[in-house]
PDB file of N, CA and C in Angstrom:
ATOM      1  N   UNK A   1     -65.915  12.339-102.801  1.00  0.00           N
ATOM      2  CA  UNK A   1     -66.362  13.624-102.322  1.00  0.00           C
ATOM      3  C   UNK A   1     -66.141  14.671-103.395  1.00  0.00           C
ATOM      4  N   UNK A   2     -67.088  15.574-103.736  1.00  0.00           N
ATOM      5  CA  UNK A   2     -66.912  16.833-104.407  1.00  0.00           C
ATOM      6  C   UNK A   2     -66.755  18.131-103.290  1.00  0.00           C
ATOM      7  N   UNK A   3     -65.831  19.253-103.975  1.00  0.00           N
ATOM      8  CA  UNK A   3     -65.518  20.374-103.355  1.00  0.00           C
ATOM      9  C   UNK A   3     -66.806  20.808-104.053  1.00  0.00           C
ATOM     10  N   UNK A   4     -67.310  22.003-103.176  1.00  0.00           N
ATOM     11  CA  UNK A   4     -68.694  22.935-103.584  1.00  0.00           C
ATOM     12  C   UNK A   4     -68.518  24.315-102.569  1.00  0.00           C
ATOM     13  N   UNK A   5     -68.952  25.482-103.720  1.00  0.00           N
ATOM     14  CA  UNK A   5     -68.684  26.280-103.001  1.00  0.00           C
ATOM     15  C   UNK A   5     -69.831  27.108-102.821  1.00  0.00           C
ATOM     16  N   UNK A   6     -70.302  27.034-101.173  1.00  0.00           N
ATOM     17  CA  UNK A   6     -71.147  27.829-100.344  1.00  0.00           C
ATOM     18  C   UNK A   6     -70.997  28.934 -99.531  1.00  0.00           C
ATOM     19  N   UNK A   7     -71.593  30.067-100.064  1.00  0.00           N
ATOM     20  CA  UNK A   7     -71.411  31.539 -99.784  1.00  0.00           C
ATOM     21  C   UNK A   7     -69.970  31.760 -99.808  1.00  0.00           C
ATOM     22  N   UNK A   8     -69.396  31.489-100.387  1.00  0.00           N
ATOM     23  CA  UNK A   8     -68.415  32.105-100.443  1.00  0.00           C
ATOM     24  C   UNK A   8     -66.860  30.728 -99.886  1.00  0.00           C
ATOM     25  N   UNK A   9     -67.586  30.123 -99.447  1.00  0.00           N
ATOM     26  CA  UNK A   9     -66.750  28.914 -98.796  1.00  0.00           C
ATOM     27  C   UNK A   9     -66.519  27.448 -99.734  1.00  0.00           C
ATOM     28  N   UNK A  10     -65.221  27.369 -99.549  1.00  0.00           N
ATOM     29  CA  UNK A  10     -65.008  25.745-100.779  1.00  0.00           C
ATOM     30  C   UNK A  10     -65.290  24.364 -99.496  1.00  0.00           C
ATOM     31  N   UNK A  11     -66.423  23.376 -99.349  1.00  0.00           N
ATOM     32  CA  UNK A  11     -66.488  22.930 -98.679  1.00  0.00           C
ATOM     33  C   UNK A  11     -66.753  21.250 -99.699  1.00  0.00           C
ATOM     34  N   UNK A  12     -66.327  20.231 -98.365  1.00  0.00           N
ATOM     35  CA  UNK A  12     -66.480  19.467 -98.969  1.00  0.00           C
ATOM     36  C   UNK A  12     -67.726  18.731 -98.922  1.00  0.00           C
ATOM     37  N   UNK A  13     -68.490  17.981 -99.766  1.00  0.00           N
ATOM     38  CA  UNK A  13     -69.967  17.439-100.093  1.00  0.00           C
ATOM     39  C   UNK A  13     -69.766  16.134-100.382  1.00  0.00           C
ATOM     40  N   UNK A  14     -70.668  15.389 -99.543  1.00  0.00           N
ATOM     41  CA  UNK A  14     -70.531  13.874 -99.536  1.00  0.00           C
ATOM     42  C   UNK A  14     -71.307  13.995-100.792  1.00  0.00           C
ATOM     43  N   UNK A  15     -71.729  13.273-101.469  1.00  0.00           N
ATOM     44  CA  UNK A  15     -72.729  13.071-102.706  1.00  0.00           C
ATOM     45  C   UNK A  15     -73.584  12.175-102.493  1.00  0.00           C
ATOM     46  N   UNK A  16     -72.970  11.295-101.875  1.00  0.00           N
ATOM     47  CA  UNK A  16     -74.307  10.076-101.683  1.00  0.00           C
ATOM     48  C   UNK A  16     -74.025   9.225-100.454  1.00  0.00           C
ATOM     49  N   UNK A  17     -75.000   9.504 -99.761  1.00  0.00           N
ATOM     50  CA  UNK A  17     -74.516   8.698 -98.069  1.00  0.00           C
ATOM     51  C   UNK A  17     -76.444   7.583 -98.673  1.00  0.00           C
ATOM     52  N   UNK A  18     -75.557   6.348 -97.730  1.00  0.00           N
ATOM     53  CA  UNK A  18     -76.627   5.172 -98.422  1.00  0.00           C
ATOM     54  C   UNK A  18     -76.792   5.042 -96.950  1.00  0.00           C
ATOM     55  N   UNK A  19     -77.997   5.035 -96.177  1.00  0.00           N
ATOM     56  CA  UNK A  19     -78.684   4.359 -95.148  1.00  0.00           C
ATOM     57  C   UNK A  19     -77.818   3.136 -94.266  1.00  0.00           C
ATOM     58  N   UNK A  20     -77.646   3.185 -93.752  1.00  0.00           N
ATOM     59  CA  UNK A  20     -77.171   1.651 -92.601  1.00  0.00           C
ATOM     60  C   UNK A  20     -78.502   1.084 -91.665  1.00  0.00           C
ATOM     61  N   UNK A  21     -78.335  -0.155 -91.885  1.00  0.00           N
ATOM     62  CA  UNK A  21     -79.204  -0.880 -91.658  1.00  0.00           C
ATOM     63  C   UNK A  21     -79.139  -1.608 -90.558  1.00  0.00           C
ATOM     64  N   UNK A  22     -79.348  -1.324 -88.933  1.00  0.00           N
ATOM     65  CA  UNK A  22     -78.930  -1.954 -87.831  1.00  0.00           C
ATOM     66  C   UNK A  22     -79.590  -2.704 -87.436  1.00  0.00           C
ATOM     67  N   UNK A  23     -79.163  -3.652 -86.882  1.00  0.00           N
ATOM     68  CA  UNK A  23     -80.045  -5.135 -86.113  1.00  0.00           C
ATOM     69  C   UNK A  23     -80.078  -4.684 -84.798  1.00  0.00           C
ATOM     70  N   UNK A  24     -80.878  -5.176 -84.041  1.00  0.00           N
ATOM     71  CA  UNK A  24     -80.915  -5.133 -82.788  1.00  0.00           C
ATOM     72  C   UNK A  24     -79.618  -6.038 -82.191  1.00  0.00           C
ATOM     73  N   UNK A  25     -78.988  -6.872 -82.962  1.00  0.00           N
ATOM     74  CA  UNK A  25     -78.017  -7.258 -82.214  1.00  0.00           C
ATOM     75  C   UNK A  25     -76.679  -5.798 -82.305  1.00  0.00           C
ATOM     76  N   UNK A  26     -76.621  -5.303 -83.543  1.00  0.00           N
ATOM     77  CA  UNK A  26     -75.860  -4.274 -83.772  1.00  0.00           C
ATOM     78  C   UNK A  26     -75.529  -3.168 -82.876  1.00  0.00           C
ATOM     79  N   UNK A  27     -76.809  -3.388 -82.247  1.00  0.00           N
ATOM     80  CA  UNK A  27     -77.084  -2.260 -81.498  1.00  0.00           C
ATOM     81  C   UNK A  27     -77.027  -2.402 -80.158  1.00  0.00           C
ATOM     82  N   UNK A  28     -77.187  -4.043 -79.854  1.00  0.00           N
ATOM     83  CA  UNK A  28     -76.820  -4.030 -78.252  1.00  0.00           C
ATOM     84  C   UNK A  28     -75.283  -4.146 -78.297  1.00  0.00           C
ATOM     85  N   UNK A  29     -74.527  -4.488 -79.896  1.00  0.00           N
ATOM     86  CA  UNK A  29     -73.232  -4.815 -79.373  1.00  0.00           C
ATOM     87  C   UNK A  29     -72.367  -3.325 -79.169  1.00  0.00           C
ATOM     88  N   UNK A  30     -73.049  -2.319 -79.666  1.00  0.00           N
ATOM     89  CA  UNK A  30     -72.448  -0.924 -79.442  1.00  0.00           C
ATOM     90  C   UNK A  30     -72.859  -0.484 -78.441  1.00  0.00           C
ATOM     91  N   UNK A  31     -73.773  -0.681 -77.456  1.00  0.00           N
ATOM     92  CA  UNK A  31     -74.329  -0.498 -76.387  1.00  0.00           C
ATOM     93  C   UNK A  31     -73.167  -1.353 -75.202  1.00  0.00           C
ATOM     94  N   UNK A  32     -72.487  -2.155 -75.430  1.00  0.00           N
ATOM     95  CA  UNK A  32     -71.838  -3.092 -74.367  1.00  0.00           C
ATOM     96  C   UNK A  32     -70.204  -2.887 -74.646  1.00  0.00           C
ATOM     97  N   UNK A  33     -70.150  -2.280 -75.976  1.00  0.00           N
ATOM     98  CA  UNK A  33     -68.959  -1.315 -76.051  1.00  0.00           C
ATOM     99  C   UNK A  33     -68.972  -0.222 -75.455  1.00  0.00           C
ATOM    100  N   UNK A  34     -70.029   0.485 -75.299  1.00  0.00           N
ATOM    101  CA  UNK A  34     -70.167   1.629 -75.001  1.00  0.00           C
ATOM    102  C   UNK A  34     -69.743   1.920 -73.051  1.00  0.00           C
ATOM    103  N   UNK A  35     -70.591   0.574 -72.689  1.00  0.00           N
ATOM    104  CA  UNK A  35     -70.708   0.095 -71.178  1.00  0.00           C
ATOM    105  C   UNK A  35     -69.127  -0.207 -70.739  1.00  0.00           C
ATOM    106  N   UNK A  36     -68.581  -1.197 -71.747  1.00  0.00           N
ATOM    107  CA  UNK A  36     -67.420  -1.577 -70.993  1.00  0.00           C
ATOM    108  C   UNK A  36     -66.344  -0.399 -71.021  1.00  0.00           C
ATOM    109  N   UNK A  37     -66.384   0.876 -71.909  1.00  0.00           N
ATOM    110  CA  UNK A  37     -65.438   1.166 -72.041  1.00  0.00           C
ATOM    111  C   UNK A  37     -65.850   2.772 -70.820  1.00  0.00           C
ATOM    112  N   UNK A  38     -67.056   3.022 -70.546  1.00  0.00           N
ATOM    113  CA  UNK A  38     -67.516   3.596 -69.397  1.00  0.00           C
ATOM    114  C   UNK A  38     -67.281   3.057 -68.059  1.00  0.00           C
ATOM    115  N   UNK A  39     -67.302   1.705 -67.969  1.00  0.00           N
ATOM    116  CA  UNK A  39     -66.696   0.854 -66.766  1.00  0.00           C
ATOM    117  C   UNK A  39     -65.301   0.797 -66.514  1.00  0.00           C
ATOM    118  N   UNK A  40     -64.410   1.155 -67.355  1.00  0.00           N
ATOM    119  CA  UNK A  40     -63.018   1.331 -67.259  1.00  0.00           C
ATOM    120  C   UNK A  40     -62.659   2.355 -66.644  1.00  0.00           C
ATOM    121  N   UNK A  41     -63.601   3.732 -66.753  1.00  0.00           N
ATOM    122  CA  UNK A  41     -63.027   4.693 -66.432  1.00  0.00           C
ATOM    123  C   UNK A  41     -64.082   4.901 -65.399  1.00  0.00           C
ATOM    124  N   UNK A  42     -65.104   4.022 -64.873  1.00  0.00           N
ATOM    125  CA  UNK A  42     -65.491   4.417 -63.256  1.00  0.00           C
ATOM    126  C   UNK A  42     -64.997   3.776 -62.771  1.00  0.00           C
ATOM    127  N   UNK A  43     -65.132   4.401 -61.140  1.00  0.00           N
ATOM    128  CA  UNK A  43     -64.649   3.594 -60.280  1.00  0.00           C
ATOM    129  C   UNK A  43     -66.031   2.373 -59.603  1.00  0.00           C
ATOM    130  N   UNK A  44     -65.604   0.859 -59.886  1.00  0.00           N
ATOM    131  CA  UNK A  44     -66.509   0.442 -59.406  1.00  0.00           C
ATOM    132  C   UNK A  44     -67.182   0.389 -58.153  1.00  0.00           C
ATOM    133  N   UNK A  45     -66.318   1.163 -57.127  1.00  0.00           N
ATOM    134  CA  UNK A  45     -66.635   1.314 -56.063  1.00  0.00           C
ATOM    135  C   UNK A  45     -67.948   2.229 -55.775  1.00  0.00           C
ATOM    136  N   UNK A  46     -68.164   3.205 -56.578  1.00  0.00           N
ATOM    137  CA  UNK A  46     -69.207   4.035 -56.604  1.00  0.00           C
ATOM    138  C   UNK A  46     -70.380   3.569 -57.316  1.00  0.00           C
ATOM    139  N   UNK A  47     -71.726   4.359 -56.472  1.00  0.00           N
ATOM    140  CA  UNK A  47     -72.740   3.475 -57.240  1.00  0.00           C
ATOM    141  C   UNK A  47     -72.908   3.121 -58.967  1.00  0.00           C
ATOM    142  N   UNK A  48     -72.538   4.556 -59.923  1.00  0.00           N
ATOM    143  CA  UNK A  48     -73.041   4.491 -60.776  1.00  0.00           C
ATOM    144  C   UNK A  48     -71.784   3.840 -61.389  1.00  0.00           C
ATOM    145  N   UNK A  49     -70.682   3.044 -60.870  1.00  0.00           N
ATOM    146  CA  UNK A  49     -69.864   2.434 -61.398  1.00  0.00           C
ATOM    147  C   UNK A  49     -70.284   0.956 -61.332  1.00  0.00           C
ATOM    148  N   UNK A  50     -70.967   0.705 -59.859  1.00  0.00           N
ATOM    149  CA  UNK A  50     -71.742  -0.390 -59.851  1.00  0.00           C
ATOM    150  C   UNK A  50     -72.985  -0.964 -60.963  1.00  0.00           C
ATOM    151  N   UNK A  51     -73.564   0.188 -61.246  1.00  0.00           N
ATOM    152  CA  UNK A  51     -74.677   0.249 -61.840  1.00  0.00           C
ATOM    153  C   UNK A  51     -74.621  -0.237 -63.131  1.00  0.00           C
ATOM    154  N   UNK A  52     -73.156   0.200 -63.416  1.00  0.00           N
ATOM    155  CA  UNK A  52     -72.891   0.250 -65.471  1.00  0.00           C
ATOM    156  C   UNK A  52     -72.338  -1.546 -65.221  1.00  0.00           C
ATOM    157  N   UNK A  53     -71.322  -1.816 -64.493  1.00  0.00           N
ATOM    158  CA  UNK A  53     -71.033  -3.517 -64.415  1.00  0.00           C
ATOM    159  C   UNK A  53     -72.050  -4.289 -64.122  1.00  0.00           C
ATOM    160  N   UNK A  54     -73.064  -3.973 -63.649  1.00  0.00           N
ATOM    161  CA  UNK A  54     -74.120  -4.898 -63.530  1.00  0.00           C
ATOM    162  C   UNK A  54     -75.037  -4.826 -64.876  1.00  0.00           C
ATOM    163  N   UNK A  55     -75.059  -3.805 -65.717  1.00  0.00           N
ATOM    164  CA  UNK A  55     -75.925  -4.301 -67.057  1.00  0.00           C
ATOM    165  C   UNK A  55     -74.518  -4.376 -67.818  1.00  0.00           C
ATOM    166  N   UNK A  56     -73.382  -4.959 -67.768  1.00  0.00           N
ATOM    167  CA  UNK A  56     -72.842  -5.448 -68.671  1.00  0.00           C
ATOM    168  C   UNK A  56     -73.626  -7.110 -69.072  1.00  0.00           C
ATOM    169  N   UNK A  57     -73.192  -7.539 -68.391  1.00  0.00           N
ATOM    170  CA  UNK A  57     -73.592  -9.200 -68.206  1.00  0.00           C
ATOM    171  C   UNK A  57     -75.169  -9.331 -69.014  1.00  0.00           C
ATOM    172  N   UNK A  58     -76.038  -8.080 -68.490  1.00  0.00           N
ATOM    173  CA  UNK A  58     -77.448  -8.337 -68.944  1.00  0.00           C
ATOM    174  C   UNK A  58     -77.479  -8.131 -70.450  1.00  0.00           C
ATOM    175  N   UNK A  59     -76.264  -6.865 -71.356  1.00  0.00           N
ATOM    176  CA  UNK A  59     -76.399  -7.002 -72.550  1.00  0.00           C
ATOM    177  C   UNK A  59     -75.968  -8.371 -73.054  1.00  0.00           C
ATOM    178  N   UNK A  60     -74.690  -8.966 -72.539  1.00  0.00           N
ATOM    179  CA  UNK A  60     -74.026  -9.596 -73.166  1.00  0.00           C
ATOM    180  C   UNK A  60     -75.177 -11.190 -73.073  1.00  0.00           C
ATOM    181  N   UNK A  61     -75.814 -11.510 -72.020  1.00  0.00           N
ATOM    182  CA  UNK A  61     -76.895 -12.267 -72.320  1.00  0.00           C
ATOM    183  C   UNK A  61     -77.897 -12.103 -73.491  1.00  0.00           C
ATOM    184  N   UNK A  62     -78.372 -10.906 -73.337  1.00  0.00           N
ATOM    185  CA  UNK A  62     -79.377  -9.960 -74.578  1.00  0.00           C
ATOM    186  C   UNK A  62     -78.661 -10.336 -76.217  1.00  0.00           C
ATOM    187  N   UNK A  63     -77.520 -10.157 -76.461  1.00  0.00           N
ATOM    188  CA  UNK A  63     -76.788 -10.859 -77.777  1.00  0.00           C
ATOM    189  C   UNK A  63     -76.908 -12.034 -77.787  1.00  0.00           C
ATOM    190  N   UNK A  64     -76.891 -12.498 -76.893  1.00  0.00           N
ATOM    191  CA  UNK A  64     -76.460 -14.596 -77.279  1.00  0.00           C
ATOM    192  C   UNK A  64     -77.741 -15.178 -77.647  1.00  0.00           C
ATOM    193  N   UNK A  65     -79.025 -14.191 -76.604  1.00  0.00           N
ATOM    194  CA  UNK A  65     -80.433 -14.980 -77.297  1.00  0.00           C
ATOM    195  C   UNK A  65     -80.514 -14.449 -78.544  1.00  0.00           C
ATOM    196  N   UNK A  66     -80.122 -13.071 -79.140  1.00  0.00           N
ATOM    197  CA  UNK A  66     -80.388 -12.686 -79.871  1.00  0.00           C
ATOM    198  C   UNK A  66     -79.489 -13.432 -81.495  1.00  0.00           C
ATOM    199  N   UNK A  67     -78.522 -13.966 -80.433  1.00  0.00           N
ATOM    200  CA  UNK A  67     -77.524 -14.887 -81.853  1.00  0.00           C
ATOM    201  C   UNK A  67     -77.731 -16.151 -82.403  1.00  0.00           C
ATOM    202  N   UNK A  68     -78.734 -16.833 -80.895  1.00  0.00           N
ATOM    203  CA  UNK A  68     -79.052 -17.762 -81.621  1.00  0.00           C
ATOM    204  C   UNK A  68     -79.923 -18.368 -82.597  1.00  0.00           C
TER     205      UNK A  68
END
């Protein structure tokens, strides 16, 4: 990182950010992180707690075709 100073401010400046390149598996596996760790903190008793545990299972199927 370089310091650079804008209007008046010393800030810091990435110099070179390089692209990331995601797979669709990448992306369902942050999607089922995302799910399980939203399912922890609903209650499954309520619908939309129901709602998030029932597409867990459907991502985690969605990776395995996608792994093999």
């Amino acid at each position: 990182m370089a310091t650079s100073n804008i209007h008046g401010f010393y800030t810091n400046v990435v110099e070179a950010i390089e692209p990331r390149q995601y797979t669709a598996t990448n992306y369902l596996k942050n999607q089922l992180i995302f799910l399980k760790r939203l399912g922890s903190e609903l209650d499954s008793e309520t619908k939309a707690g129901a709602m998030v545990n029932m597409q867990i299972p459907n991502l985690e199927m969605a990776i395995e075709e996608l792994s093999v």
